[in-house]
N, C-alpha and C. Protein backbone atom coordinates (compact mmCIF):
# COMPACT_ATOMS: atom_id res chain seq x y z
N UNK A 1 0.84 -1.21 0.00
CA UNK A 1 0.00 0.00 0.00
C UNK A 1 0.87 1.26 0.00
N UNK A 2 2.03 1.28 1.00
CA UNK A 2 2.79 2.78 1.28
C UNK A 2 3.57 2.73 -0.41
N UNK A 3 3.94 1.66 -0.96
CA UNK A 3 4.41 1.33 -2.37
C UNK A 3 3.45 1.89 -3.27
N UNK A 4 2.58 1.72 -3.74
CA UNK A 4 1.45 2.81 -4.40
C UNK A 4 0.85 4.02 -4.00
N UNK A 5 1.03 4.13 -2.80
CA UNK A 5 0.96 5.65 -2.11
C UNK A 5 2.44 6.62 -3.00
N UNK A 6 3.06 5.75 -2.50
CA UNK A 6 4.14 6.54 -3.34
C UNK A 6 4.38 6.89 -4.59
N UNK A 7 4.05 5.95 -5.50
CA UNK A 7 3.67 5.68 -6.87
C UNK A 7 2.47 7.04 -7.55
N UNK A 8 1.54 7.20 -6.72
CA UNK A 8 0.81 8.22 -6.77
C UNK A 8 1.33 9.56 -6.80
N UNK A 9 2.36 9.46 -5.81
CA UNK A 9 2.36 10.88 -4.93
C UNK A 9 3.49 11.45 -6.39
N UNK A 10 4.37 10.43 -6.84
CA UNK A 10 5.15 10.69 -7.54
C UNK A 10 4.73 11.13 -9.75
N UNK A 11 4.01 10.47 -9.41
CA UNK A 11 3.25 10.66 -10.75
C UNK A 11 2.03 11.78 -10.74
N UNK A 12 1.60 12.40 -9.48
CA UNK A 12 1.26 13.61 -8.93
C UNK A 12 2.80 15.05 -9.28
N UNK A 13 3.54 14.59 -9.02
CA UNK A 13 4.32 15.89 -8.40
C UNK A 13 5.23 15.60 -10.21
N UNK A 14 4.81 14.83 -10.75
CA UNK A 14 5.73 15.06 -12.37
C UNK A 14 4.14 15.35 -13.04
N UNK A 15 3.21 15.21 -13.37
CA UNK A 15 2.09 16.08 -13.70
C UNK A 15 2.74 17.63 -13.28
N UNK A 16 2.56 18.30 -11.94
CA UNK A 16 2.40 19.14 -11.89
C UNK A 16 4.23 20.05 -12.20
N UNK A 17 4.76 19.30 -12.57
CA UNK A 17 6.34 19.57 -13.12
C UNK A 17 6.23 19.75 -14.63
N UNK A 18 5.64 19.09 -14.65
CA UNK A 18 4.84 19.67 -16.37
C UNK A 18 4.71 20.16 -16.91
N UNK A 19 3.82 20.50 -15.87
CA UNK A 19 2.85 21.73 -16.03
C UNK A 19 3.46 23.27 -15.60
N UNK A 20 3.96 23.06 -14.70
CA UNK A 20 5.02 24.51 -14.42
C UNK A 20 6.14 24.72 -15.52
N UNK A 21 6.66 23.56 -15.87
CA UNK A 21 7.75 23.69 -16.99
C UNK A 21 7.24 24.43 -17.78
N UNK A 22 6.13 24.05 -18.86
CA UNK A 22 5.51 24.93 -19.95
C UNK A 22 6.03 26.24 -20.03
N UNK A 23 6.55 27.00 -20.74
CA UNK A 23 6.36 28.09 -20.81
C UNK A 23 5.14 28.90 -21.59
N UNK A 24 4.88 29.85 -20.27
CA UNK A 24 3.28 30.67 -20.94
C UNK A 24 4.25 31.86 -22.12
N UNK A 25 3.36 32.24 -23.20
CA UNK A 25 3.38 33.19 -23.94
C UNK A 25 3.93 34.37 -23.49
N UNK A 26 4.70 35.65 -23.23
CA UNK A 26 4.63 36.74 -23.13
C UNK A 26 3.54 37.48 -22.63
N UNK A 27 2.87 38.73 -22.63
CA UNK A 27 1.95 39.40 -22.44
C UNK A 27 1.50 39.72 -23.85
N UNK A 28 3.24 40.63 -24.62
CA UNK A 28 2.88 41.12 -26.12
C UNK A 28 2.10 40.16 -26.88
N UNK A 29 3.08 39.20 -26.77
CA UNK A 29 2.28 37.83 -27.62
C UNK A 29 1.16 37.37 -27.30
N UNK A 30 0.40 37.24 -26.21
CA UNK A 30 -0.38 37.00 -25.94
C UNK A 30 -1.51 37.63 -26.05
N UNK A 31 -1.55 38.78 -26.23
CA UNK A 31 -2.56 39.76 -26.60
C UNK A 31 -2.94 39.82 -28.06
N UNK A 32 -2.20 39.37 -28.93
CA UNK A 32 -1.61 38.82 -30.46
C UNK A 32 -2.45 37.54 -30.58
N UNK A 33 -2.49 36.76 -29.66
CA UNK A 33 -3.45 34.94 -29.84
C UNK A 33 -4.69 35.37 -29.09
N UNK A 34 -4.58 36.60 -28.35
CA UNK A 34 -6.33 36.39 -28.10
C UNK A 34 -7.32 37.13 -29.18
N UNK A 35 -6.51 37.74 -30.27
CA UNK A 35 -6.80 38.42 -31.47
C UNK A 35 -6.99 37.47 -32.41
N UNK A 36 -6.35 36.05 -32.16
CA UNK A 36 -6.26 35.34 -33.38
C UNK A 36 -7.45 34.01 -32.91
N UNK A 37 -7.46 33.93 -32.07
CA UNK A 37 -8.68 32.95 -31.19
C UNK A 37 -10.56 33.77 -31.89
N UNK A 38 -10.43 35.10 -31.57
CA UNK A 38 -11.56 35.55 -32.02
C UNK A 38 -11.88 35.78 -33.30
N UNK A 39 -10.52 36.20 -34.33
CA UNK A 39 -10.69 35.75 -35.71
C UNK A 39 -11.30 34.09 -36.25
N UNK A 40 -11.05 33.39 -35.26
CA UNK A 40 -10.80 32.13 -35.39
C UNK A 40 -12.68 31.39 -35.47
N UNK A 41 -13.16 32.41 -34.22
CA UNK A 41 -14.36 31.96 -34.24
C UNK A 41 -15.52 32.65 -35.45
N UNK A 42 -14.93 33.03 -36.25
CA UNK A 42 -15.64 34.38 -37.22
C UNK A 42 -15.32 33.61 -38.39
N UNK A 43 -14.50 32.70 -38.37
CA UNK A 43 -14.07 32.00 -39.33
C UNK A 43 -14.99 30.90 -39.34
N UNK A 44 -15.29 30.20 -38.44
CA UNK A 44 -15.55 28.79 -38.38
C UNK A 44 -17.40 29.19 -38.29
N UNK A 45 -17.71 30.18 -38.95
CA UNK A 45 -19.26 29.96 -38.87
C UNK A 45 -19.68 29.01 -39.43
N UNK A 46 -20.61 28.55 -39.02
CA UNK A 46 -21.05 27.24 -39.37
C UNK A 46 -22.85 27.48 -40.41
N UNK A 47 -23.37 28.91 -40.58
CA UNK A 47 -23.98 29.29 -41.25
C UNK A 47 -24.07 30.17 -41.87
N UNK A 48 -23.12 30.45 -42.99
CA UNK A 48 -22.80 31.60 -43.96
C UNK A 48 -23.61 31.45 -45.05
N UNK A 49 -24.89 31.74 -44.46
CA UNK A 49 -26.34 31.80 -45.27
C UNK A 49 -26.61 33.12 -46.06
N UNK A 50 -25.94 34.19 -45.78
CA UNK A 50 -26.40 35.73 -46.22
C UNK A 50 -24.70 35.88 -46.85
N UNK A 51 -24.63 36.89 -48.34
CA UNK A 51 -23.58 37.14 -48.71
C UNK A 51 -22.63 37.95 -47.54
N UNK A 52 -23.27 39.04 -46.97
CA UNK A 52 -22.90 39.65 -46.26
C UNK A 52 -22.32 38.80 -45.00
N UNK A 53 -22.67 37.79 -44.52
CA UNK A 53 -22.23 36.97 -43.18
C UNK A 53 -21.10 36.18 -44.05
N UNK A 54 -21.12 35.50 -45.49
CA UNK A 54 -20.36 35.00 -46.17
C UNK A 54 -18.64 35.44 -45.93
N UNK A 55 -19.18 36.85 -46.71
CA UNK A 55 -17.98 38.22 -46.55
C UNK A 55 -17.50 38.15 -45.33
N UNK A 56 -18.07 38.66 -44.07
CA UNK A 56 -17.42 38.27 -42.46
C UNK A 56 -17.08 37.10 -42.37
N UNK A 57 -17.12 36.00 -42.74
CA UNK A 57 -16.91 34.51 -42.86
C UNK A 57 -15.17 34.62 -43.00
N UNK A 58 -15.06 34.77 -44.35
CA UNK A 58 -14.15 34.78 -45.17
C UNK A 58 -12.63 35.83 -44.76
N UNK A 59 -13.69 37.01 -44.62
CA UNK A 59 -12.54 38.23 -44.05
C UNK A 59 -11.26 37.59 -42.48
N UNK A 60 -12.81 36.94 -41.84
CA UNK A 60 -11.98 36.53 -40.77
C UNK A 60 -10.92 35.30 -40.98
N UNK A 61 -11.32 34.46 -41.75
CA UNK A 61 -10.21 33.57 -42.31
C UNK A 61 -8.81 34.18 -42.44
N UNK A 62 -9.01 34.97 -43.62
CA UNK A 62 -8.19 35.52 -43.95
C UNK A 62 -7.23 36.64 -42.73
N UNK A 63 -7.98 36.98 -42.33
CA UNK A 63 -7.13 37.95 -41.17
C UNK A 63 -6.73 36.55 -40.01
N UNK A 64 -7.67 35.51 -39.59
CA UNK A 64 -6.38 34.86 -38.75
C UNK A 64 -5.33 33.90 -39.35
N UNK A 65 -5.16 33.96 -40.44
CA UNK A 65 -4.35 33.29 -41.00
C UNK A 65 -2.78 34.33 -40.91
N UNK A 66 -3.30 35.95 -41.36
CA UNK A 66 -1.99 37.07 -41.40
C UNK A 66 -1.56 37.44 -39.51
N UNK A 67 -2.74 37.06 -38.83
CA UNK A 67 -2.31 37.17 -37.21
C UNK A 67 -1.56 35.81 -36.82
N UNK A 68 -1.83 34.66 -37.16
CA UNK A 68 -1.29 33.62 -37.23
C UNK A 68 0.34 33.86 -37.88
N UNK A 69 0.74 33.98 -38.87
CA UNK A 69 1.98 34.69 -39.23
C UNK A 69 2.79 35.59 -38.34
N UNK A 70 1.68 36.51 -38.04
CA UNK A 70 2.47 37.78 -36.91
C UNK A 70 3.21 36.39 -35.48
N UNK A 71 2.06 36.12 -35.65
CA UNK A 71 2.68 35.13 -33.72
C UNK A 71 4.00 34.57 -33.96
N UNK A 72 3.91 33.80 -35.04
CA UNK A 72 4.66 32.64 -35.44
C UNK A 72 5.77 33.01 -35.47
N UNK A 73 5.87 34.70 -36.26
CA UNK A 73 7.13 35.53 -36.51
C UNK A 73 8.29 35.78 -35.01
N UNK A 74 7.07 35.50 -33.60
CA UNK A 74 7.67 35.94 -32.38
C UNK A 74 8.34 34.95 -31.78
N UNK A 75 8.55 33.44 -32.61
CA UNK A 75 8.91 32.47 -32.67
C UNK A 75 7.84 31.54 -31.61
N UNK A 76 6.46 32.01 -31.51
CA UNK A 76 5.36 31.08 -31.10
C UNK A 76 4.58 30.30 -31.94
N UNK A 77 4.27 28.97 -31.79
CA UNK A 77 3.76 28.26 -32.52
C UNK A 77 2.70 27.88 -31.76
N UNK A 78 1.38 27.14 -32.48
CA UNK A 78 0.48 26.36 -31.72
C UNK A 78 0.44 24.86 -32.25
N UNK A 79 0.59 24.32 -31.67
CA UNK A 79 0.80 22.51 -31.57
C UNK A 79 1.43 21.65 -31.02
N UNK A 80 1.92 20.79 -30.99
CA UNK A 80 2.33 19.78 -30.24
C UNK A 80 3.86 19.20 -30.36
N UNK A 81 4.72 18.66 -29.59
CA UNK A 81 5.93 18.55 -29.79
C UNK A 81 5.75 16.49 -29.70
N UNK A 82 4.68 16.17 -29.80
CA UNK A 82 4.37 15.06 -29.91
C UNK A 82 3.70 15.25 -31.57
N UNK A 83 3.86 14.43 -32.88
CA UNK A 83 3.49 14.42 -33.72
C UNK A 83 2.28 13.79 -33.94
N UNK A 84 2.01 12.52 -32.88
CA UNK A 84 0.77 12.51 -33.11
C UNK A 84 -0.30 12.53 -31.94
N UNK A 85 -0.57 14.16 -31.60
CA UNK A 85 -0.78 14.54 -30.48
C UNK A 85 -2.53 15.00 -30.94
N UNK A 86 -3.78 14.66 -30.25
CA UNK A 86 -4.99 15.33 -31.25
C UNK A 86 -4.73 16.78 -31.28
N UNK A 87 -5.58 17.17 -31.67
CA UNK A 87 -5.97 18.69 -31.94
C UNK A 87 -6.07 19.23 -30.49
N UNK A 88 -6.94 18.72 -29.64
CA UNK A 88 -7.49 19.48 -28.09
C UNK A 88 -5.95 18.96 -27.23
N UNK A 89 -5.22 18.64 -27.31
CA UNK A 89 -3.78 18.62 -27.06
C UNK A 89 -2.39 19.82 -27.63
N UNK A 90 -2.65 20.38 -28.53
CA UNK A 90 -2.67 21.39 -29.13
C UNK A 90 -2.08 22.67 -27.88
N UNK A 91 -1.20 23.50 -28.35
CA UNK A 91 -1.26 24.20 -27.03
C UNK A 91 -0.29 25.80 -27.92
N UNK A 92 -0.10 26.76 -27.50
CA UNK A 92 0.85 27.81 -27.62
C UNK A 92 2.28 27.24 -27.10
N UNK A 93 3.48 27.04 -27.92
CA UNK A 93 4.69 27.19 -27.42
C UNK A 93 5.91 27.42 -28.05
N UNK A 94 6.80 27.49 -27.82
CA UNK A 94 7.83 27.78 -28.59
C UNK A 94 8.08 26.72 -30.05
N UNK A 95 8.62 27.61 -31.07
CA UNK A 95 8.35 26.97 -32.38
C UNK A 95 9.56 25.62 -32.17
N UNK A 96 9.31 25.01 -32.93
CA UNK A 96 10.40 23.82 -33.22
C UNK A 96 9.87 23.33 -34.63
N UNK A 97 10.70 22.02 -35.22
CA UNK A 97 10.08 21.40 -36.33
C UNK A 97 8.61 21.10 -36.42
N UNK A 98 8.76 19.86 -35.00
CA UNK A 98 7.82 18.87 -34.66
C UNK A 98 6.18 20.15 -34.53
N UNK A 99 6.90 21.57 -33.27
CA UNK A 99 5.64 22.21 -33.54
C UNK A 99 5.03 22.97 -34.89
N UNK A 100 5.86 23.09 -35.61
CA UNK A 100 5.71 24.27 -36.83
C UNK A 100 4.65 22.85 -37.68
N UNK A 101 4.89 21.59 -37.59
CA UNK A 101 4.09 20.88 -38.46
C UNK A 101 3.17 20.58 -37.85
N UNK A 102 2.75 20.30 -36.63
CA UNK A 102 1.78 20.62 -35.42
C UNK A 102 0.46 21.46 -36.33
N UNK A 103 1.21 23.01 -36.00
CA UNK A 103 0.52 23.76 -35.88
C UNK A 103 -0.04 24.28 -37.49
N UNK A 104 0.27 22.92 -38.49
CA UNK A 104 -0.39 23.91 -39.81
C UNK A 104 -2.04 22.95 -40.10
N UNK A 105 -1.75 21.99 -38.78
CA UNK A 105 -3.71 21.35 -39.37
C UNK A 105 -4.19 22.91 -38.66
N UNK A 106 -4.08 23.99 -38.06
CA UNK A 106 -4.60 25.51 -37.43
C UNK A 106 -4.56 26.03 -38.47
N UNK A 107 -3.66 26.53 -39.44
CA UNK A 107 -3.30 27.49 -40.26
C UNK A 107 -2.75 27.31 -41.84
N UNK A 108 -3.20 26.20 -42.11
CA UNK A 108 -2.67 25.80 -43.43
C UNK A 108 -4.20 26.00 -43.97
N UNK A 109 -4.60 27.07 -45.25
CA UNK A 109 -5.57 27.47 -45.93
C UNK A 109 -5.86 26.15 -46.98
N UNK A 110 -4.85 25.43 -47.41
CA UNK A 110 -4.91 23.67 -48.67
C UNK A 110 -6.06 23.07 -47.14
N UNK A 111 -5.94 22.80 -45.82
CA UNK A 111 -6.49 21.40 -45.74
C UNK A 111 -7.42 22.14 -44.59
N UNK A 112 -7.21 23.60 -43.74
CA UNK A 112 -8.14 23.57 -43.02
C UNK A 112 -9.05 24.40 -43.67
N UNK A 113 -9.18 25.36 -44.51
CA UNK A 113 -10.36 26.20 -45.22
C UNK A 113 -11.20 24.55 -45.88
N UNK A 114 -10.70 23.87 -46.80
CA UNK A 114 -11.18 23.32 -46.98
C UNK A 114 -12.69 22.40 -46.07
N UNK A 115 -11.73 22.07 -44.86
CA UNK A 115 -12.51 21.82 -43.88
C UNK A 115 -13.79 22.02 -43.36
N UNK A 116 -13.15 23.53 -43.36
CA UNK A 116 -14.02 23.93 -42.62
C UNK A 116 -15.51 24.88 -43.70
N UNK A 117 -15.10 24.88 -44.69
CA UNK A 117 -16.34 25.19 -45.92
C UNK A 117 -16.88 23.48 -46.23
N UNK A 118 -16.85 22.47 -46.13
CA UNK A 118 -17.55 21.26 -46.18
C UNK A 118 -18.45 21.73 -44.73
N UNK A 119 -17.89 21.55 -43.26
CA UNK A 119 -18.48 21.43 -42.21
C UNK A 119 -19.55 22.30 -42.21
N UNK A 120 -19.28 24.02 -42.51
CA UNK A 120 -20.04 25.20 -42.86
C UNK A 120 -21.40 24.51 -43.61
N UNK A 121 -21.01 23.93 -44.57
CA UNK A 121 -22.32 23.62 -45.78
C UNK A 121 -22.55 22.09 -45.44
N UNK A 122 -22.47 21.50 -45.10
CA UNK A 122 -23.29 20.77 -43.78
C UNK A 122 -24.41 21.05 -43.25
N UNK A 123 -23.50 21.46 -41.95
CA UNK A 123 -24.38 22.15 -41.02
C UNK A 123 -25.31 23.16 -41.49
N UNK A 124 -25.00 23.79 -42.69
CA UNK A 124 -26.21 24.76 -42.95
C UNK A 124 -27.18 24.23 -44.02
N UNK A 125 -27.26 22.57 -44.60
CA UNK A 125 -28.25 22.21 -45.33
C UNK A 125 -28.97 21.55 -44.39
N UNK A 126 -28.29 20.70 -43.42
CA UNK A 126 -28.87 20.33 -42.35
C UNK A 126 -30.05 21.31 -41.31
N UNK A 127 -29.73 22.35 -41.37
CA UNK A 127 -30.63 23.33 -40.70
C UNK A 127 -31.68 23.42 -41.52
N UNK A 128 -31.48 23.43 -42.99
CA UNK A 128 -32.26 23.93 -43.72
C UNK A 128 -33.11 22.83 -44.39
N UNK A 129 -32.74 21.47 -43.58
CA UNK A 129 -33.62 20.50 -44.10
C UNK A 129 -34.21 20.50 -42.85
N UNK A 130 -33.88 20.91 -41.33
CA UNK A 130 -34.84 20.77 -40.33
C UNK A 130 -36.10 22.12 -40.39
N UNK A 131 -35.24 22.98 -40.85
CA UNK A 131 -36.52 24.01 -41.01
C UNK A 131 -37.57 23.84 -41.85
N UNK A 132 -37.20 23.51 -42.92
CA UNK A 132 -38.53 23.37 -43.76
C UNK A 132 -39.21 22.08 -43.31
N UNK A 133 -38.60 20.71 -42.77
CA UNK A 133 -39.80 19.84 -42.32
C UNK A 133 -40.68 20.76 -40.99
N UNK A 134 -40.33 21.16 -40.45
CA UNK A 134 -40.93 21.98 -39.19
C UNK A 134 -41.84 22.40 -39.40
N UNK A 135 -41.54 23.85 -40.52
CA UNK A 135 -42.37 24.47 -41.24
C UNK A 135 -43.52 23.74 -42.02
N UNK A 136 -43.42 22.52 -42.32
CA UNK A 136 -44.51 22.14 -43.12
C UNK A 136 -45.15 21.63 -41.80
N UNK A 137 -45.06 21.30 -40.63
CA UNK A 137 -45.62 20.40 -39.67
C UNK A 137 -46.42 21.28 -39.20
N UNK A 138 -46.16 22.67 -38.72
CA UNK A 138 -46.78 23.66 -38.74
C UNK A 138 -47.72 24.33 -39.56
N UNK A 139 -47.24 24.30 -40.74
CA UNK A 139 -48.19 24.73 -41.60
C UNK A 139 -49.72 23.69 -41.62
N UNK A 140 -49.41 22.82 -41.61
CA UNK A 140 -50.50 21.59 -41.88
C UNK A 140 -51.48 21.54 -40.82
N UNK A 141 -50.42 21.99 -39.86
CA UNK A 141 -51.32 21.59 -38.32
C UNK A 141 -51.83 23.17 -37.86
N UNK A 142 -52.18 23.85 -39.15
CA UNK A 142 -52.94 25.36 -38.91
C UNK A 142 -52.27 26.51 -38.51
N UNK A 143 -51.21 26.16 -38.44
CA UNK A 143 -50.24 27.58 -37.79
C UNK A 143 -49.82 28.43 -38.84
N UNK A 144 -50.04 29.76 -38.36
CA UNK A 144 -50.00 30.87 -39.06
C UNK A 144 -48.25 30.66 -39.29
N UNK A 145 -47.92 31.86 -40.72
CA UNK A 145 -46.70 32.03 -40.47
C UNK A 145 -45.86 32.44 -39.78
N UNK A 146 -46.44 33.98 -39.37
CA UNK A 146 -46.19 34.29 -38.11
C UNK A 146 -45.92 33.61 -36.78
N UNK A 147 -46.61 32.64 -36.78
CA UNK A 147 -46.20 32.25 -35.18
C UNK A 147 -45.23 31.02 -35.64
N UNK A 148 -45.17 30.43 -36.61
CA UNK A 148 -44.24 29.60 -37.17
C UNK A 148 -42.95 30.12 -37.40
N UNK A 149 -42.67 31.36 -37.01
CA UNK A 149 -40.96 32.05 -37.09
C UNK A 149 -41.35 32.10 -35.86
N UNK A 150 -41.86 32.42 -34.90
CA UNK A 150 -41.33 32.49 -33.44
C UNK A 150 -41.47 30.87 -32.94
N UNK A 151 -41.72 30.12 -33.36
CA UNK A 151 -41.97 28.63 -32.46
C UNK A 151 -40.91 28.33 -32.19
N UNK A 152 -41.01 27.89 -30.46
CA UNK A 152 -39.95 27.50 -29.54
C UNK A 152 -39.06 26.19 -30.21
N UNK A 153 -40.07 25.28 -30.97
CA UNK A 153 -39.23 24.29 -31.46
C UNK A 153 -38.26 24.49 -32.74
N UNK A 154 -38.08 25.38 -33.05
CA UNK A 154 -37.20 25.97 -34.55
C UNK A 154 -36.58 26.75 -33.71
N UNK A 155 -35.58 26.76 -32.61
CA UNK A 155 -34.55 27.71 -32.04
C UNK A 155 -33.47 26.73 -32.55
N UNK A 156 -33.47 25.22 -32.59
CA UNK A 156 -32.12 24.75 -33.39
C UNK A 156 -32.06 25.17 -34.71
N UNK A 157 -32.53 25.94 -35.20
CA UNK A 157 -32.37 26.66 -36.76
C UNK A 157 -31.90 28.00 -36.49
N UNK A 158 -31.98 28.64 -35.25
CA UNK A 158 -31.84 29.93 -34.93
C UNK A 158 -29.90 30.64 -35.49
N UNK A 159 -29.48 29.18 -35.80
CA UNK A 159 -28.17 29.53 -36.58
C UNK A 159 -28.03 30.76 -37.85
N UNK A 160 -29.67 30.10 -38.47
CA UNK A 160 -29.88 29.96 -39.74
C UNK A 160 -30.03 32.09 -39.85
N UNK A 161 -30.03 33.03 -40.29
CA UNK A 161 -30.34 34.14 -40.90
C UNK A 161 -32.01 34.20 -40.67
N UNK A 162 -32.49 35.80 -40.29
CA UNK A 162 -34.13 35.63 -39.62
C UNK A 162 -34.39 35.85 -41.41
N UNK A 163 -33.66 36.40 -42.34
CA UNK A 163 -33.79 36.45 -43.48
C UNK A 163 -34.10 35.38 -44.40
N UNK A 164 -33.12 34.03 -44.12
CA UNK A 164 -33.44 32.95 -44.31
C UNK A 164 -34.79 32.22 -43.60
N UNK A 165 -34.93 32.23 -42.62
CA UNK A 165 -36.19 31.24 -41.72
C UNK A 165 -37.38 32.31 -42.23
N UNK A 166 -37.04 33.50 -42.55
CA UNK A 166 -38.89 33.96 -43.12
C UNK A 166 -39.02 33.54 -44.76
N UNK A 167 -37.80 33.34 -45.52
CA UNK A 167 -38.10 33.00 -46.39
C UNK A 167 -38.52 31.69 -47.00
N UNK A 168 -37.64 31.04 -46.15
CA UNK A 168 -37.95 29.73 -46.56
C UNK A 168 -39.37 28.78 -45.85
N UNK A 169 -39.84 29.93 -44.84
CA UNK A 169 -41.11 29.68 -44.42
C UNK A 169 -42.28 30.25 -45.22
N UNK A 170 -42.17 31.63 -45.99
CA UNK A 170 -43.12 31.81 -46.83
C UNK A 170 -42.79 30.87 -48.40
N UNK A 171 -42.01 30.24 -48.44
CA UNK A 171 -41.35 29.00 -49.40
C UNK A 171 -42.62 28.00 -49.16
N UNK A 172 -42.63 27.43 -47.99
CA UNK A 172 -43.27 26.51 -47.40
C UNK A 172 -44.73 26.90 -47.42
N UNK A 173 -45.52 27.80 -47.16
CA UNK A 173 -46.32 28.01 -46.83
C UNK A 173 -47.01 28.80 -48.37
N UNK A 174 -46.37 29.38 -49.07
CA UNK A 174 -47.20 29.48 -50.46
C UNK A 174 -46.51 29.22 -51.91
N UNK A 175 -45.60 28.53 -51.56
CA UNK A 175 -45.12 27.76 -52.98
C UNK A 175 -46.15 26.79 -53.49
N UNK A 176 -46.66 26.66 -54.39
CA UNK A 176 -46.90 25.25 -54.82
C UNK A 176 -46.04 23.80 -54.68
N UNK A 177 -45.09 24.65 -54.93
CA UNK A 177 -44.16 23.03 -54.92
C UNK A 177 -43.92 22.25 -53.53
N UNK A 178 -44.39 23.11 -52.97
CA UNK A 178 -44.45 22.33 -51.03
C UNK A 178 -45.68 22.04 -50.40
N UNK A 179 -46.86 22.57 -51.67
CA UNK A 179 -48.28 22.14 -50.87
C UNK A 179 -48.27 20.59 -50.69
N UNK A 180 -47.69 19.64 -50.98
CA UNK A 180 -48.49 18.43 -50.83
C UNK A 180 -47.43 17.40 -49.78
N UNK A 181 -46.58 18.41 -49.32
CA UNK A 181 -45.47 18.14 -48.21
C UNK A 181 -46.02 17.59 -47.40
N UNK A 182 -45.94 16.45 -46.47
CA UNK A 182 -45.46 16.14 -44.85
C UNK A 182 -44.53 15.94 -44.64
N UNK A 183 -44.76 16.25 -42.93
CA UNK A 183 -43.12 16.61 -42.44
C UNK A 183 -42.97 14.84 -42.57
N UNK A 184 -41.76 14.51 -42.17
CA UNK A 184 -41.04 13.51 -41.86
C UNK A 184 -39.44 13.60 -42.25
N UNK A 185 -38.94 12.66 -41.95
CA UNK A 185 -37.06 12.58 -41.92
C UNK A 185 -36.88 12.50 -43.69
N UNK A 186 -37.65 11.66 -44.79
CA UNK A 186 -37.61 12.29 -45.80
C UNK A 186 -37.52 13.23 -46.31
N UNK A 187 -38.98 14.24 -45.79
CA UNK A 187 -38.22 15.42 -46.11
C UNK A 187 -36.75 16.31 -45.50
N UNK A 188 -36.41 15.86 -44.41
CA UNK A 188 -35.22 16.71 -44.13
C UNK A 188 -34.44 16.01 -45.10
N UNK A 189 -34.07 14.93 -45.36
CA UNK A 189 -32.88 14.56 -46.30
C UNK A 189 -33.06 14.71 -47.39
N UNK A 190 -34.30 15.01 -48.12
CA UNK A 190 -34.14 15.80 -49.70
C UNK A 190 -33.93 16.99 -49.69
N UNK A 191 -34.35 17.84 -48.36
CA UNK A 191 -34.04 19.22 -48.93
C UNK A 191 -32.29 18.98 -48.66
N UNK A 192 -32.28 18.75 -47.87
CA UNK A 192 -30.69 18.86 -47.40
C UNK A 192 -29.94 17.78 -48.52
N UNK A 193 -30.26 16.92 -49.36
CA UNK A 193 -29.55 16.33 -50.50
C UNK A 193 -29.73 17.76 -52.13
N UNK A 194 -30.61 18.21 -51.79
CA UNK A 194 -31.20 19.06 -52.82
C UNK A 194 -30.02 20.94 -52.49
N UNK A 195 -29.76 20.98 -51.23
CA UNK A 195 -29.23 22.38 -50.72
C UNK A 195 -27.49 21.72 -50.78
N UNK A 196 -27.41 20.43 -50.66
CA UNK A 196 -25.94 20.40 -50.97
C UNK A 196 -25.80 20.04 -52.50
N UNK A 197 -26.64 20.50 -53.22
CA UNK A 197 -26.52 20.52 -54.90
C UNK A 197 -26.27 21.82 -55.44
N UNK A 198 -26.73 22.67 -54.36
CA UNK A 198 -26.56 23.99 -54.16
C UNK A 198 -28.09 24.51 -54.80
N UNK A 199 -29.28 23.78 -54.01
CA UNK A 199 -29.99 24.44 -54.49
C UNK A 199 -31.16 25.82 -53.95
N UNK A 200 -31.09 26.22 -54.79
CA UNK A 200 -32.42 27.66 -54.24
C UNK A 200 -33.92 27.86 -54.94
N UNK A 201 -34.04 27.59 -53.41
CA UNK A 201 -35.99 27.99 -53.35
C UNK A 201 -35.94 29.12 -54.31
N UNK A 202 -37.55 29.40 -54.66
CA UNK A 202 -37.89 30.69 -54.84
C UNK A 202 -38.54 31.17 -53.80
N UNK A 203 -38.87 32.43 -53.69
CA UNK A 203 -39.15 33.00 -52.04
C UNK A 203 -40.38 34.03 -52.38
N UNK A 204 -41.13 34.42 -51.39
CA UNK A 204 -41.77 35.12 -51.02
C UNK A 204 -41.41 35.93 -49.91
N UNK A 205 -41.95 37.61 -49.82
CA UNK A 205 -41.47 37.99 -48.70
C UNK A 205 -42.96 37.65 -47.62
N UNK A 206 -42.78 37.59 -46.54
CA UNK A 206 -43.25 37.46 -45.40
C UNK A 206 -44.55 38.44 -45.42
N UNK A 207 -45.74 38.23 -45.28
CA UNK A 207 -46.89 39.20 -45.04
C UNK A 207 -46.62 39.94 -43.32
């Protein structure tokens, strides 16, 4: 027992040797990655439904990719000195080989833009195949349009543009081509096989 007490105590006190070793970032630098963290999230929208949100989409890519450069220049890198370390292992530290190749699944525009415009258009046909089954479930079952953009159960679409959810609800509600709709999981996977074809409703504006 005092043999694994010890065993503990010792694999306790090299954890936290570790962890003190690390060296943290600077202040300068650091004020530099909390610039590039919030580019980061401006990037990774996951519904660049409106040209205009597109444009902010994109801009931010592009700007944390040139803040990403600035860091890198201070000889900080983000990744791992283990090569095959995941992503949430990932950390700020001084550059080396092992980190500089680390840190380009973050900042390499060939494999992570790519990425992350598949995940983007995904997630946003997927919304847009849950909204319109909704919308027809509603519609059928007497609900105005109006109260069919505020219904509590369409807040997982709330990703989606209020530009998008009124249109594609007056889509639903006076297209012909959706009068003879019920909801079901069919319809979410045709619209969403039909929106990753890249396709577009015609619209009505909202009464």
């Amino acid at each position: 027992m005092k043999n694994l007490i010890s065993l503990l105590a010792l694999l306790f006190c090299a954890q936290v040797w570790a962890v003190t070793m690390h060296e943290l970032p600077p202040p300068n630098v650091q004020k530099v990655i909390d610039q590039y963290w919030v580019q980061n999230e401006i990037c990774r929208d996951t519904s660049p439904d409106t040209p205009e949100r597109e444009a902010k989409m994109n801009a931010g890519c592009n700007k944390r990719e040139s803040i990403y450069k600035k860091i890198e220049a201070t000889g900080w890198c983000y990744g791992s000195t283990d090569p095959d370390a995941a992503t949430y292992q990932y950390q700020w530290m001084k550059c080396s080989k092992t980190a500089r190749y680390s840190s380009q699944a973050i900042s390499s525009k060939s494999k992570d833009a790519s990425h992350d415009a598949l995940t983007k258009k995904n997630m946003y046909c997927q919304k847009m195949g849950e909204l319109v089954n909704h919308s027809v479930a509603l519609r059928n079952a007497g609900i105005s349009p109006e109260k069919a953009l505020s219904d509590t159960n369409m807040m997982g679409t709330k990703t989606l543009s209020l530009k998008t959810r009124k249109e594609t609800i007056n889509s639903v509600y006076f297209n012909r081509e959706f009068a003879n709709l019920s909801e079901g999981v069919g319809v979410v996977s045709a619209i969403y096989d039909s929106c990753m074809r890249d396709w577009k409703p015609r619209y009505e504006p909202l009464k």
